[in-house]
C-alpha atoms as a PDB file:
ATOM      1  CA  UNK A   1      61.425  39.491  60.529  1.00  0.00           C
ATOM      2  CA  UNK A   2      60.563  41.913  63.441  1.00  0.00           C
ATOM      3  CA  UNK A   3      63.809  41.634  65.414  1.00  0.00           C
ATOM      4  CA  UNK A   4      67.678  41.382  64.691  1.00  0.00           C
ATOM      5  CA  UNK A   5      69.727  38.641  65.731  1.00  0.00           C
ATOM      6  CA  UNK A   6      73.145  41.124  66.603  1.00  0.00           C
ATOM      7  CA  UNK A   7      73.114  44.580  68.188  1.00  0.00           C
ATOM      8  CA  UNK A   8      76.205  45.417  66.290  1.00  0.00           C
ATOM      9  CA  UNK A   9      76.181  47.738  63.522  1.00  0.00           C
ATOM     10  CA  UNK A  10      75.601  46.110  60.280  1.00  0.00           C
ATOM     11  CA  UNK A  11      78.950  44.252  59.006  1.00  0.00           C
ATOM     12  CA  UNK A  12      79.431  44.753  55.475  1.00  0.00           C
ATOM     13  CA  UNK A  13      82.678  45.750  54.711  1.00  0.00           C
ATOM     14  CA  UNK A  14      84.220  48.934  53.670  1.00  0.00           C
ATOM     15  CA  UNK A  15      85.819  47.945  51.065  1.00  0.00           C
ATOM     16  CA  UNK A  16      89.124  50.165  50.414  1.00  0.00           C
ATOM     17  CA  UNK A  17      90.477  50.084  46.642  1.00  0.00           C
ATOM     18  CA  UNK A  18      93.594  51.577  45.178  1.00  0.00           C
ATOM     19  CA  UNK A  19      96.311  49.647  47.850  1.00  0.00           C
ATOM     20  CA  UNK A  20      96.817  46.633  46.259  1.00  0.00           C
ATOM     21  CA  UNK A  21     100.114  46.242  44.305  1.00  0.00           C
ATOM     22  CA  UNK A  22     100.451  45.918  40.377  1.00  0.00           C
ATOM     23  CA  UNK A  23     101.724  42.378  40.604  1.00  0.00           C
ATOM     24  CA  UNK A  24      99.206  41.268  42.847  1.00  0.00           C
ATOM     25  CA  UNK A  25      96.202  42.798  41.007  1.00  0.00           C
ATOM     26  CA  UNK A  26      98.066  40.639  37.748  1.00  0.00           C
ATOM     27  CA  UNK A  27      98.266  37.500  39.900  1.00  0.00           C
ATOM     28  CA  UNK A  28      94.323  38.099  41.358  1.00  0.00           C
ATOM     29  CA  UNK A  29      92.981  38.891  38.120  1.00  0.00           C
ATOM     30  CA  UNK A  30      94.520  35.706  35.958  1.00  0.00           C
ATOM     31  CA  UNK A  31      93.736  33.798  39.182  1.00  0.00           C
ATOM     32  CA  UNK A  32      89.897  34.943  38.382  1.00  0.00           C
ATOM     33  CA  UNK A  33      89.998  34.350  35.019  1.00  0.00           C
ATOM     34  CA  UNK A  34      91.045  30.593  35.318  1.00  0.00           C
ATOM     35  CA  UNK A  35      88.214  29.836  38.220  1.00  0.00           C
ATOM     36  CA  UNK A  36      85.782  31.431  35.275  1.00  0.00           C
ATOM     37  CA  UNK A  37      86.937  29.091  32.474  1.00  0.00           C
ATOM     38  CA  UNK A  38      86.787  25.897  34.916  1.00  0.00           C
ATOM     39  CA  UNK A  39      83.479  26.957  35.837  1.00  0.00           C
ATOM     40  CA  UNK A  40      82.454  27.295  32.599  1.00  0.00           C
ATOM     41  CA  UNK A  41      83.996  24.556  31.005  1.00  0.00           C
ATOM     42  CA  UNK A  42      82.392  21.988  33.916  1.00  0.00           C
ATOM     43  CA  UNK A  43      78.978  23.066  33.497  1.00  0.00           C
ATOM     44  CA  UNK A  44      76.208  20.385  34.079  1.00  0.00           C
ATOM     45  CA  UNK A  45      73.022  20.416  32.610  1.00  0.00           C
ATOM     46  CA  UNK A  46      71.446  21.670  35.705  1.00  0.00           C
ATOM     47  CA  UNK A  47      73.359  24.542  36.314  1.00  0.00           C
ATOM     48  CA  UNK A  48      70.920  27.825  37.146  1.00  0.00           C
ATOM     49  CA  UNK A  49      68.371  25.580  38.546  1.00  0.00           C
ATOM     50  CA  UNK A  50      68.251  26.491  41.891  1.00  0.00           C
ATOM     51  CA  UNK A  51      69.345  30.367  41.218  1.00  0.00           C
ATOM     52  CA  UNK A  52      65.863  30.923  41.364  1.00  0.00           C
ATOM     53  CA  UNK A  53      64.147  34.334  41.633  1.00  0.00           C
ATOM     54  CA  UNK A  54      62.533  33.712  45.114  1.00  0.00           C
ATOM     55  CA  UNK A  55      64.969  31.609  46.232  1.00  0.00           C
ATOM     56  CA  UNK A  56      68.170  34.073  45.754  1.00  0.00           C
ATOM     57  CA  UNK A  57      65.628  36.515  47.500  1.00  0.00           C
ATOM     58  CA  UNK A  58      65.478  34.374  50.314  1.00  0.00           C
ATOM     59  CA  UNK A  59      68.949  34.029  50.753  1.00  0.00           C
ATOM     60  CA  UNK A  60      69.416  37.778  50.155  1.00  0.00           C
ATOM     61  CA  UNK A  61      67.281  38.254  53.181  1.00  0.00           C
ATOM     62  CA  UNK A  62      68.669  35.880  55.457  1.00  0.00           C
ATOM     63  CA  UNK A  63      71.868  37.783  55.184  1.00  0.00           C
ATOM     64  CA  UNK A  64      70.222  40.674  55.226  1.00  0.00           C
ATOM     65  CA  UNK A  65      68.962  39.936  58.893  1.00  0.00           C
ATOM     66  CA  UNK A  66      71.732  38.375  59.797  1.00  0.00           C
ATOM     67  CA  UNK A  67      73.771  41.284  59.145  1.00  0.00           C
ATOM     68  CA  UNK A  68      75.876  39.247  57.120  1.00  0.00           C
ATOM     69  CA  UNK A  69      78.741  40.627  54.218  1.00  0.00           C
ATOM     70  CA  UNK A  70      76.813  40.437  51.176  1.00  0.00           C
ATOM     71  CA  UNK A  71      80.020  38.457  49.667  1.00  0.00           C
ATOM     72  CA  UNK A  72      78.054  35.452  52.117  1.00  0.00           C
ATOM     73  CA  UNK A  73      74.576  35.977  50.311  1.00  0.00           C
ATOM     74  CA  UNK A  74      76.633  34.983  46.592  1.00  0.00           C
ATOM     75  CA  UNK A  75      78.864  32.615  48.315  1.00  0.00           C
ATOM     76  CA  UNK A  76      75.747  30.912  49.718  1.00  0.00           C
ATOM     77  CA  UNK A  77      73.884  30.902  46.216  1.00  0.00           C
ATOM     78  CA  UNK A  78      76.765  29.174  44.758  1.00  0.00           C
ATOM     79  CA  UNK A  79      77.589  26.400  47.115  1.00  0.00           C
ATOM     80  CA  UNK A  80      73.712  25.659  47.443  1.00  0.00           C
ATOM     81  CA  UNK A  81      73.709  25.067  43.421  1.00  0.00           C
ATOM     82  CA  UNK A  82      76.705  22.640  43.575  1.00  0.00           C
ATOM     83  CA  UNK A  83      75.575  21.162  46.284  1.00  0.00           C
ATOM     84  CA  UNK A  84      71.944  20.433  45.385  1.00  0.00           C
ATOM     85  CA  UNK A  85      72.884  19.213  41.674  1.00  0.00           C
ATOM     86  CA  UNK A  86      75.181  16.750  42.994  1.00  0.00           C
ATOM     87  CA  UNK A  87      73.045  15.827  45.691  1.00  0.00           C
ATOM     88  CA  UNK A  88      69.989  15.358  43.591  1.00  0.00           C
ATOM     89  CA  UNK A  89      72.404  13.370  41.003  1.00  0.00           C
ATOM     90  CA  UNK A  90      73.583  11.184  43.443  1.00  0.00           C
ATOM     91  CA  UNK A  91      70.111  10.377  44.766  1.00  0.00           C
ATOM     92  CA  UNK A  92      68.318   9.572  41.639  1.00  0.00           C
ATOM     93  CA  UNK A  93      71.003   7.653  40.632  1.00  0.00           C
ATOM     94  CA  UNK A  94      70.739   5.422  43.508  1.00  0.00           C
ATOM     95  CA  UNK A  95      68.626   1.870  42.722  1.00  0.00           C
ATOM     96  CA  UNK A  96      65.057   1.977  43.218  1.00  0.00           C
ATOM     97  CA  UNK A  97      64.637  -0.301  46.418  1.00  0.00           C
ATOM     98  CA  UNK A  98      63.555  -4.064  45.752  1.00  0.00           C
ATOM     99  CA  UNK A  99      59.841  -3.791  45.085  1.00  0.00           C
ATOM    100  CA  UNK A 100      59.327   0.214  45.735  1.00  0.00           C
ATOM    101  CA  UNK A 101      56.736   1.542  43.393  1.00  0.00           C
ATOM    102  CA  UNK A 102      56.631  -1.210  40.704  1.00  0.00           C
ATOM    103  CA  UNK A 103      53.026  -0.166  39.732  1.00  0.00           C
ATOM    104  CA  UNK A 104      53.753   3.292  39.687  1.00  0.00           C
ATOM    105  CA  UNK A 105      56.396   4.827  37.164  1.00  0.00           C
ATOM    106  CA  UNK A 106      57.991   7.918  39.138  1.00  0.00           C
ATOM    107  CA  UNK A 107      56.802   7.602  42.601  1.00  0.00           C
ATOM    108  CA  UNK A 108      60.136   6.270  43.721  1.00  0.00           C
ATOM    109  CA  UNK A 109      61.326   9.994  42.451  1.00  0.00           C
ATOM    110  CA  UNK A 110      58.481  11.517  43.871  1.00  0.00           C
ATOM    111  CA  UNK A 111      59.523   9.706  47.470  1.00  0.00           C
ATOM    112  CA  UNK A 112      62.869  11.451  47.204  1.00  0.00           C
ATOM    113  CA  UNK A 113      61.843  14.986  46.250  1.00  0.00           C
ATOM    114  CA  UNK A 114      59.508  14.926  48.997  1.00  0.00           C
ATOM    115  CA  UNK A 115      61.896  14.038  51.376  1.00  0.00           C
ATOM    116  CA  UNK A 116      63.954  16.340  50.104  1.00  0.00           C
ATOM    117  CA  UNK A 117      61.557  19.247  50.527  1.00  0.00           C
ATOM    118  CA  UNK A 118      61.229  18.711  53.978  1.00  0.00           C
ATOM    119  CA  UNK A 119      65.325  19.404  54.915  1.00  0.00           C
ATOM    120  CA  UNK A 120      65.585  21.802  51.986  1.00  0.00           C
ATOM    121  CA  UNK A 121      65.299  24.934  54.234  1.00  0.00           C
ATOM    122  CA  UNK A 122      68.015  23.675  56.126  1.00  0.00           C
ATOM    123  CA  UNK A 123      70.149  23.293  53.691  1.00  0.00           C
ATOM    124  CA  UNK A 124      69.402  26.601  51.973  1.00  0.00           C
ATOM    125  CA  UNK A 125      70.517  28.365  55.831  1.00  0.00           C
ATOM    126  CA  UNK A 126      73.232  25.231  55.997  1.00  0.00           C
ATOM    127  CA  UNK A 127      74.733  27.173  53.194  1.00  0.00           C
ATOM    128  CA  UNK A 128      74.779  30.631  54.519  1.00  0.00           C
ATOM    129  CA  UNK A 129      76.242  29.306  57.999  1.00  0.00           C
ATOM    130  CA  UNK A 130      79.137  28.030  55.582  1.00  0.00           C
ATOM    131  CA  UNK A 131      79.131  30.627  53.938  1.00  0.00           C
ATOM    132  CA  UNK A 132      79.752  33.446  57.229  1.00  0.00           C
ATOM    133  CA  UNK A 133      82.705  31.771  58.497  1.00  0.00           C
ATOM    134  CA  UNK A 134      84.418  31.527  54.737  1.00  0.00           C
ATOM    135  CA  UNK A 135      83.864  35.438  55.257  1.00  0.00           C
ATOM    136  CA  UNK A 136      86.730  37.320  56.676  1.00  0.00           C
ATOM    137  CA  UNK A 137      84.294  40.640  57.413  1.00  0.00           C
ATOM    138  CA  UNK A 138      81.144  38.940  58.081  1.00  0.00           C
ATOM    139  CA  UNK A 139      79.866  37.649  61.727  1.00  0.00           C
ATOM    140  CA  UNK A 140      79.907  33.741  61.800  1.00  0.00           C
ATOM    141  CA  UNK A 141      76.802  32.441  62.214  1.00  0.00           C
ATOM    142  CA  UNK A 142      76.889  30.321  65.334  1.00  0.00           C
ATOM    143  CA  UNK A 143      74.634  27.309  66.535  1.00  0.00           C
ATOM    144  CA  UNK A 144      72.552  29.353  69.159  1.00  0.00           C
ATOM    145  CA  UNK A 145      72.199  31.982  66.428  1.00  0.00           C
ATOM    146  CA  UNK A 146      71.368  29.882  64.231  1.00  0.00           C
ATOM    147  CA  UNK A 147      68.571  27.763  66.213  1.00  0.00           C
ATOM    148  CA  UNK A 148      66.924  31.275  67.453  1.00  0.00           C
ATOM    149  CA  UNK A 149      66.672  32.434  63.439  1.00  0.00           C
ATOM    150  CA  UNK A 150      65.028  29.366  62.286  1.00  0.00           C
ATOM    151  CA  UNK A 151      62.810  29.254  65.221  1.00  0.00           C
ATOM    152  CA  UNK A 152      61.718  32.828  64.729  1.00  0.00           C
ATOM    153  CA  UNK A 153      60.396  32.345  60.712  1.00  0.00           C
ATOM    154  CA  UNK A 154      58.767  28.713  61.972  1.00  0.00           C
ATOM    155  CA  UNK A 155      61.656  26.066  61.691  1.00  0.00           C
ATOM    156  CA  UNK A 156      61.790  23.822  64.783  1.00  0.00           C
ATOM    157  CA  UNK A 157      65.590  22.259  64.949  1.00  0.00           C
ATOM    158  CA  UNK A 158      68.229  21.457  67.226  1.00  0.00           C
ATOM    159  CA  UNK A 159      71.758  21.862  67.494  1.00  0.00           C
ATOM    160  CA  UNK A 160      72.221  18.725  66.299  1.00  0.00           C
ATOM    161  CA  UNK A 161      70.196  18.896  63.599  1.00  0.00           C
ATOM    162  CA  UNK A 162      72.027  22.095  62.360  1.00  0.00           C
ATOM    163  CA  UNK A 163      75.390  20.156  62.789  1.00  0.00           C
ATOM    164  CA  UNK A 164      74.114  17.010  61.076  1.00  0.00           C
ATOM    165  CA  UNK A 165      72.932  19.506  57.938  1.00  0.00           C
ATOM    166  CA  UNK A 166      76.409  21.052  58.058  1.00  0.00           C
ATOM    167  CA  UNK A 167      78.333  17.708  57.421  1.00  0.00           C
ATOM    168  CA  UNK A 168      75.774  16.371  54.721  1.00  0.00           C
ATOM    169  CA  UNK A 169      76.367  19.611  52.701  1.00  0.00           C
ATOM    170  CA  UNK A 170      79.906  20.055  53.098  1.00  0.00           C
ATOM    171  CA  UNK A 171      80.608  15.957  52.573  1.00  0.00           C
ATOM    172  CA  UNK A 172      78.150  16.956  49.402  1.00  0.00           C
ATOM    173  CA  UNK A 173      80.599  19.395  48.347  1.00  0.00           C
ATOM    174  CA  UNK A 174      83.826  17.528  48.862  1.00  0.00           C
ATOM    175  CA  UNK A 175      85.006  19.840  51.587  1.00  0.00           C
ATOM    176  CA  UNK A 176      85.488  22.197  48.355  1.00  0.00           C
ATOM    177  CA  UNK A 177      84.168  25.611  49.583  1.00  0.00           C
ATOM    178  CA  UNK A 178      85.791  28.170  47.215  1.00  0.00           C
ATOM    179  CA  UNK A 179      83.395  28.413  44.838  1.00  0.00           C
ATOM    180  CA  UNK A 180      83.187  31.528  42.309  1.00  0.00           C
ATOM    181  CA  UNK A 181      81.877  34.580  43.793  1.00  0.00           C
ATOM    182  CA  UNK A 182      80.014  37.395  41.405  1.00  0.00           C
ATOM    183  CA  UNK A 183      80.666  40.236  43.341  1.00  0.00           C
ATOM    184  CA  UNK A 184      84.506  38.726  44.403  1.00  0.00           C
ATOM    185  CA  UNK A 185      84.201  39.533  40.406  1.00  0.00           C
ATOM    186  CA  UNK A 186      83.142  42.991  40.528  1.00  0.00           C
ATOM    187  CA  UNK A 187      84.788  44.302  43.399  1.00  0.00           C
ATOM    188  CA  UNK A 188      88.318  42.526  42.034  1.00  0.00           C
ATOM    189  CA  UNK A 189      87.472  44.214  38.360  1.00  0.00           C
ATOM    190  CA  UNK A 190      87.144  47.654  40.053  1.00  0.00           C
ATOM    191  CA  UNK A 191      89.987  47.215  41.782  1.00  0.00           C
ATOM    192  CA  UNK A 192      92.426  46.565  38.783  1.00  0.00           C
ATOM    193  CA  UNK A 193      89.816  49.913  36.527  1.00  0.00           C
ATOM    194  CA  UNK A 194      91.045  52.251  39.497  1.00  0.00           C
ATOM    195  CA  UNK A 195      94.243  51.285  39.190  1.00  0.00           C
ATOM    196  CA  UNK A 196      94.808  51.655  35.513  1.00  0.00           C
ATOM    197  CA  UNK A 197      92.374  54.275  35.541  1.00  0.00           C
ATOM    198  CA  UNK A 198      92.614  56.264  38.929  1.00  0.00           C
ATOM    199  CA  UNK A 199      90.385  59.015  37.798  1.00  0.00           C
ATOM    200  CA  UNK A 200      87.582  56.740  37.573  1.00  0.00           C
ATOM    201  CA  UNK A 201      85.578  57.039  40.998  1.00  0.00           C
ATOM    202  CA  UNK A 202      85.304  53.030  41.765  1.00  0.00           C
ATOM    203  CA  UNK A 203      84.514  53.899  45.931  1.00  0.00           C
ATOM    204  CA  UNK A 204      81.163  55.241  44.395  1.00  0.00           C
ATOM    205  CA  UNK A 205      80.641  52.938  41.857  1.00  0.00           C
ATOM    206  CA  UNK A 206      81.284  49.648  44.228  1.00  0.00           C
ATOM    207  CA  UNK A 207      77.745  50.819  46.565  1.00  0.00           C
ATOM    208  CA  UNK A 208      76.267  51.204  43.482  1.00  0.00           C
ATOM    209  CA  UNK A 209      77.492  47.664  41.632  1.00  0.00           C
ATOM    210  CA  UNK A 210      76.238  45.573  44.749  1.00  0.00           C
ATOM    211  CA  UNK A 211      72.264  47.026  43.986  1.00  0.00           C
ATOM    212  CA  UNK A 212      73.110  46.502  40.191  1.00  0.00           C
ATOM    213  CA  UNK A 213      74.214  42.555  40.835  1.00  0.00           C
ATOM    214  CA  UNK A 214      71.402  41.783  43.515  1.00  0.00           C
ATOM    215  CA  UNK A 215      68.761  43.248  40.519  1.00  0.00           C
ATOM    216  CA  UNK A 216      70.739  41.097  38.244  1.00  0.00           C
ATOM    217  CA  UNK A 217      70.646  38.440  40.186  1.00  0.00           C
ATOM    218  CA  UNK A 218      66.924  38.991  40.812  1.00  0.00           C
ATOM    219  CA  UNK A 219      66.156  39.265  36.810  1.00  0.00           C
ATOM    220  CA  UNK A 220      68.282  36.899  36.545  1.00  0.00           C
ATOM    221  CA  UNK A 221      66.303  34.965  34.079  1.00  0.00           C
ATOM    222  CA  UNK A 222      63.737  37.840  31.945  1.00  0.00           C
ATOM    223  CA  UNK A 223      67.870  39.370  31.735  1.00  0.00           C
ATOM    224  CA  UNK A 224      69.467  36.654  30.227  1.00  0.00           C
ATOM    225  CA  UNK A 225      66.234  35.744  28.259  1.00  0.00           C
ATOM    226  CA  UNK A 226      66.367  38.896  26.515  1.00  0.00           C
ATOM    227  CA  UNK A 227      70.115  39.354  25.803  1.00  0.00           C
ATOM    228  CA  UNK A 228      69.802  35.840  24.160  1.00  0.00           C
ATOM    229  CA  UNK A 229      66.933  37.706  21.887  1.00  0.00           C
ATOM    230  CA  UNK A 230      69.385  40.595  21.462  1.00  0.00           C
ATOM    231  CA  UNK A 231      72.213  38.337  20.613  1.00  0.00           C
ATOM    232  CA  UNK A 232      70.739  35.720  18.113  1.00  0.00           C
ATOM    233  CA  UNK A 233      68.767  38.441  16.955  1.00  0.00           C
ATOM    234  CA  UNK A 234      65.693  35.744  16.783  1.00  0.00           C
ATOM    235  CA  UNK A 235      62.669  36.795  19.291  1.00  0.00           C
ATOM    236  CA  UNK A 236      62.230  32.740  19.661  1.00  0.00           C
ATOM    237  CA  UNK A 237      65.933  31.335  19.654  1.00  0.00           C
ATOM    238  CA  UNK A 238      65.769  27.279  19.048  1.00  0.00           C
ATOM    239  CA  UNK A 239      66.661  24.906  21.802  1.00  0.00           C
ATOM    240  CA  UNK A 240      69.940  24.375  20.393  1.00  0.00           C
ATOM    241  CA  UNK A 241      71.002  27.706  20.570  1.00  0.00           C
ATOM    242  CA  UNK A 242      69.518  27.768  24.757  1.00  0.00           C
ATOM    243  CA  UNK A 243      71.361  25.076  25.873  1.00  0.00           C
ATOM    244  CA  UNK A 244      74.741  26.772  24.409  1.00  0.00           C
ATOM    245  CA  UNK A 245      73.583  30.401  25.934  1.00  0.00           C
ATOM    246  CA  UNK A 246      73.779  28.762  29.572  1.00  0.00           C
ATOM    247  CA  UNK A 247      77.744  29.361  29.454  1.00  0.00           C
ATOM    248  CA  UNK A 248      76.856  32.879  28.977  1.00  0.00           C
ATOM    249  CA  UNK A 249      74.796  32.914  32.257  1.00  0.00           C
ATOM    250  CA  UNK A 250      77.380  31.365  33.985  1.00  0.00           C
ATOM    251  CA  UNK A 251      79.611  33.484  32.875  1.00  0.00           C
ATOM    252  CA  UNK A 252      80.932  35.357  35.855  1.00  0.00           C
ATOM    253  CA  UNK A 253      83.182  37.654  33.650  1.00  0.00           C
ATOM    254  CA  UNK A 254      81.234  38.886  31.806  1.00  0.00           C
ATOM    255  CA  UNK A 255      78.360  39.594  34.467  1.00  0.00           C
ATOM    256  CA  UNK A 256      81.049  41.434  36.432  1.00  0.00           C
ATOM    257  CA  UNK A 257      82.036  44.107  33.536  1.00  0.00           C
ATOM    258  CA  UNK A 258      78.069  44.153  32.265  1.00  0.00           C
ATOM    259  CA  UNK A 259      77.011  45.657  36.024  1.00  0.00           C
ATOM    260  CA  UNK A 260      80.098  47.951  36.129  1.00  0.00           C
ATOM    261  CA  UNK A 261      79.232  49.113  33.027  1.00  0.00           C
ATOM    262  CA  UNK A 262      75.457  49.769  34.207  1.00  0.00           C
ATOM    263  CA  UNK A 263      76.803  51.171  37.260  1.00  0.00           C
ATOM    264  CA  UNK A 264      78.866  53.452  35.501  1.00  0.00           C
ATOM    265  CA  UNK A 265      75.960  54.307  32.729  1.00  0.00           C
ATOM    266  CA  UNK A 266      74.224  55.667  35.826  1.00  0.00           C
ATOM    267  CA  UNK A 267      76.716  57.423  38.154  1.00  0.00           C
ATOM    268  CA  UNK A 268      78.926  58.702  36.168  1.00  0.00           C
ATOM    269  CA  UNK A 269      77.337  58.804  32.097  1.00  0.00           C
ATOM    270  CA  UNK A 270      80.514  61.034  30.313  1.00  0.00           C
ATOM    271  CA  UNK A 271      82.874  58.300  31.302  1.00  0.00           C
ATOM    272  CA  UNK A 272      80.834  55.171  29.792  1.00  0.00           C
ATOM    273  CA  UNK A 273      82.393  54.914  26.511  1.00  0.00           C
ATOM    274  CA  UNK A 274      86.177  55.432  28.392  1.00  0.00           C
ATOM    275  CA  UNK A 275      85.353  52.614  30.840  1.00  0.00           C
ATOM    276  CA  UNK A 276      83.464  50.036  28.330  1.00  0.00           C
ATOM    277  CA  UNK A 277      86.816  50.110  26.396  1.00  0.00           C
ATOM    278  CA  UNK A 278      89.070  49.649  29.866  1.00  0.00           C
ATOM    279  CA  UNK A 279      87.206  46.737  31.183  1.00  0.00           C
ATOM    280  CA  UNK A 280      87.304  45.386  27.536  1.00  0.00           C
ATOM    281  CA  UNK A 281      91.217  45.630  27.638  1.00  0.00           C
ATOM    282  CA  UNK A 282      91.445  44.129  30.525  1.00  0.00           C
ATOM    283  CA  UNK A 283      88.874  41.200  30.337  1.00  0.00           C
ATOM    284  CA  UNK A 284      89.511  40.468  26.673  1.00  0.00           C
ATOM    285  CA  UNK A 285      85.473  40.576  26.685  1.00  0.00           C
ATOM    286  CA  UNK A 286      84.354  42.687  23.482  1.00  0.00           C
ATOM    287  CA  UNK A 287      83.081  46.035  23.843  1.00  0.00           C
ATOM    288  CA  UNK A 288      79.755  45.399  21.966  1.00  0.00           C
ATOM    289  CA  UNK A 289      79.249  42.474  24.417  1.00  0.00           C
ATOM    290  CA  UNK A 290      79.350  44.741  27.241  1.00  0.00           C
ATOM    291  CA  UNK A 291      77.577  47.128  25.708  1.00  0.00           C
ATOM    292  CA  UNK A 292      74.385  44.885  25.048  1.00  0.00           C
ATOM    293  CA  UNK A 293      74.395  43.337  28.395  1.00  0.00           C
ATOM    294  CA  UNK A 294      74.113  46.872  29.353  1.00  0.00           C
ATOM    295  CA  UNK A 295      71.298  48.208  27.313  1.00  0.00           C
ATOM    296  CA  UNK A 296      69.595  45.040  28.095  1.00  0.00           C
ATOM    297  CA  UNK A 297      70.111  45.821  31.784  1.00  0.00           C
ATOM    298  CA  UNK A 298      68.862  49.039  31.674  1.00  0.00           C
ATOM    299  CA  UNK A 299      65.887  48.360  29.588  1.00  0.00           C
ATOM    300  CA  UNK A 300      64.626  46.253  32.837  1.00  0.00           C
ATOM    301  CA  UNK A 301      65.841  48.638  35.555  1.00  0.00           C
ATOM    302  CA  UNK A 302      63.634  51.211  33.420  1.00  0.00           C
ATOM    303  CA  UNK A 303      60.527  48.635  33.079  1.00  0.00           C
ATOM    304  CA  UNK A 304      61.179  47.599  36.756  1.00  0.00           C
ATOM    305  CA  UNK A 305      60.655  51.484  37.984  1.00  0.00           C
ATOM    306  CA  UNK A 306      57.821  51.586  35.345  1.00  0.00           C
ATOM    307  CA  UNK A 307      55.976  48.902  37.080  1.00  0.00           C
ATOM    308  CA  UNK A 308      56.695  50.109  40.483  1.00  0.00           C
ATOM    309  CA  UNK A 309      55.139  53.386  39.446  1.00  0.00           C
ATOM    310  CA  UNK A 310      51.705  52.071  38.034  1.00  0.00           C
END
């Protein structure tokens, strides 16, 4: 991606902590906490599926280039899972045609993920678009912007075409946009630790967090993988105990406080132990859960570098 679509300065906001009142920090943060549980509790069997390593990166570009908030790049993630689980439900469910593949098992499937594959870039930037104008500090994506990126990595589409995407996804989605945000998480979390805790230096921490989520979010996977080792204490946990662990990925919470805590480990080490215990008071999360996710955290930030190195 040679050129930039906007000669404006990159918009990511600056975010300014420490004004918001004491009963609106109360009314944000059990406002969070409910979205979490719903989440949680309406899991389907398919959730994580298309939080995929290359394809978050993707999306983590796009908004890169586009000069987008990063807020866009995790909004974006999460409407494309909803969307594509219920769009892939609804389509399999539909009856195989009169007569379509009697003689062969699975083609009728194969048909539709095919299909599929061919408009699934377009949803993926379908979701961004969405995504920039749900953004009060990002740039909205426009049509003609829009049309000029996808031409410029290889995508031929119209205007049309874009608009057409636009209504399949948000019909998809019920018109229900305001999905759960990880780093809505973090940054509302280190707004209610500086204000309990105003001695804590959450401006630095907050450039910090957003490199700690998007290599969370990247490790997404080998992360969770391991802190399902570290938490069952068994180096091959059973199926059983898998398909319970995939609240724990979900789990926005608790991914919020783990990358504070690894952002704090890093910036600002004599104050770990103080902080661990805040964000435990005020999540209800236990300490020793937040501690693990952040030794486990580490461990692949430190292999990561290793790697890099060799």
């Amino acid at each position: 991606m040679a050129k930039h679509f906007f000669c404006s300065p990159s918009q990511s906001k600056n975010v300014k902590f420490r004004e918001a009142s004491f009963d609106l920090l109360t009314d944000f943060l059990v406002n969070l906490n409910k979205k979490n549980k719903d989440n949680i509790n309406s899991l389907s069997k398919c959730s994580g599926n298309f939080k995929d390593k290359r394809l978050m990166e993707y999306i983590f570009l796009i908004t890169k280039e586009l000069r987008l908030d990063p807020l866009a790049g995790y909004h974006a993630i999460e409407l494309l899972q909803r969307f594509m689980v219920k769009h892939l439900t609804d389509l399999l469910a539909t009856p195989t045609p009169q007569g379509a593949a009697a003689d062969q098992p699975g083609s009728y499937e194969d048909a539709v993920f095919e299909k599929l594959k061919e408009k699934f870039p377009f949803i993926v930037f379908t979701c961004v678009q969405i995504a920039s104008k749900l953004s009060l500090h990002s740039h909205i994506i426009d049509n003609n912007t829009a049309v000029r990126f996808l031409h410029s990595v290889g995508h031929d589409v119209s205007k049309q075409a874009l608009l057409e995407s636009e209504l399949v996804v948000l019909k998809g989605l019920e018109y229900k946009l305001n999905a759960t945000n990880p780093l809505s998480f973090v940054e509302i979390l280190l707004e209610v630790l500086g204000h309990n805790e105003p001695s804590i230096p959450v401006e630095r921490l907050h450039l910090l967090c957003q490199h700690v989520l998007q290599f969370v979010s990247l490790q997404r996977t080998a992360i969770f993988d391991s802190l399902l080792v570290t938490t069952t204490q068994c180096v091959s946990p059973p199926r059983e105990q898998r398909e319970k662990f995939v609240t724990v990925t979900e789990d926005c919470m608790l991914l919020g406080v783990g990358v504070i805590a690894v952002a704090t480990f890093v910036l600002h080490n004599r104050t770990w132990e103080q902080i661990v215990g805040e964000l435990s008071h005020i999540t209800g999360i236990s300490e020793r859960s937040i501690r693990d996710f952040a030794h486990v955290t580490l461990m692949h930030i430190i292999s990561n570098n290793s790697s890099l190195k060799s």
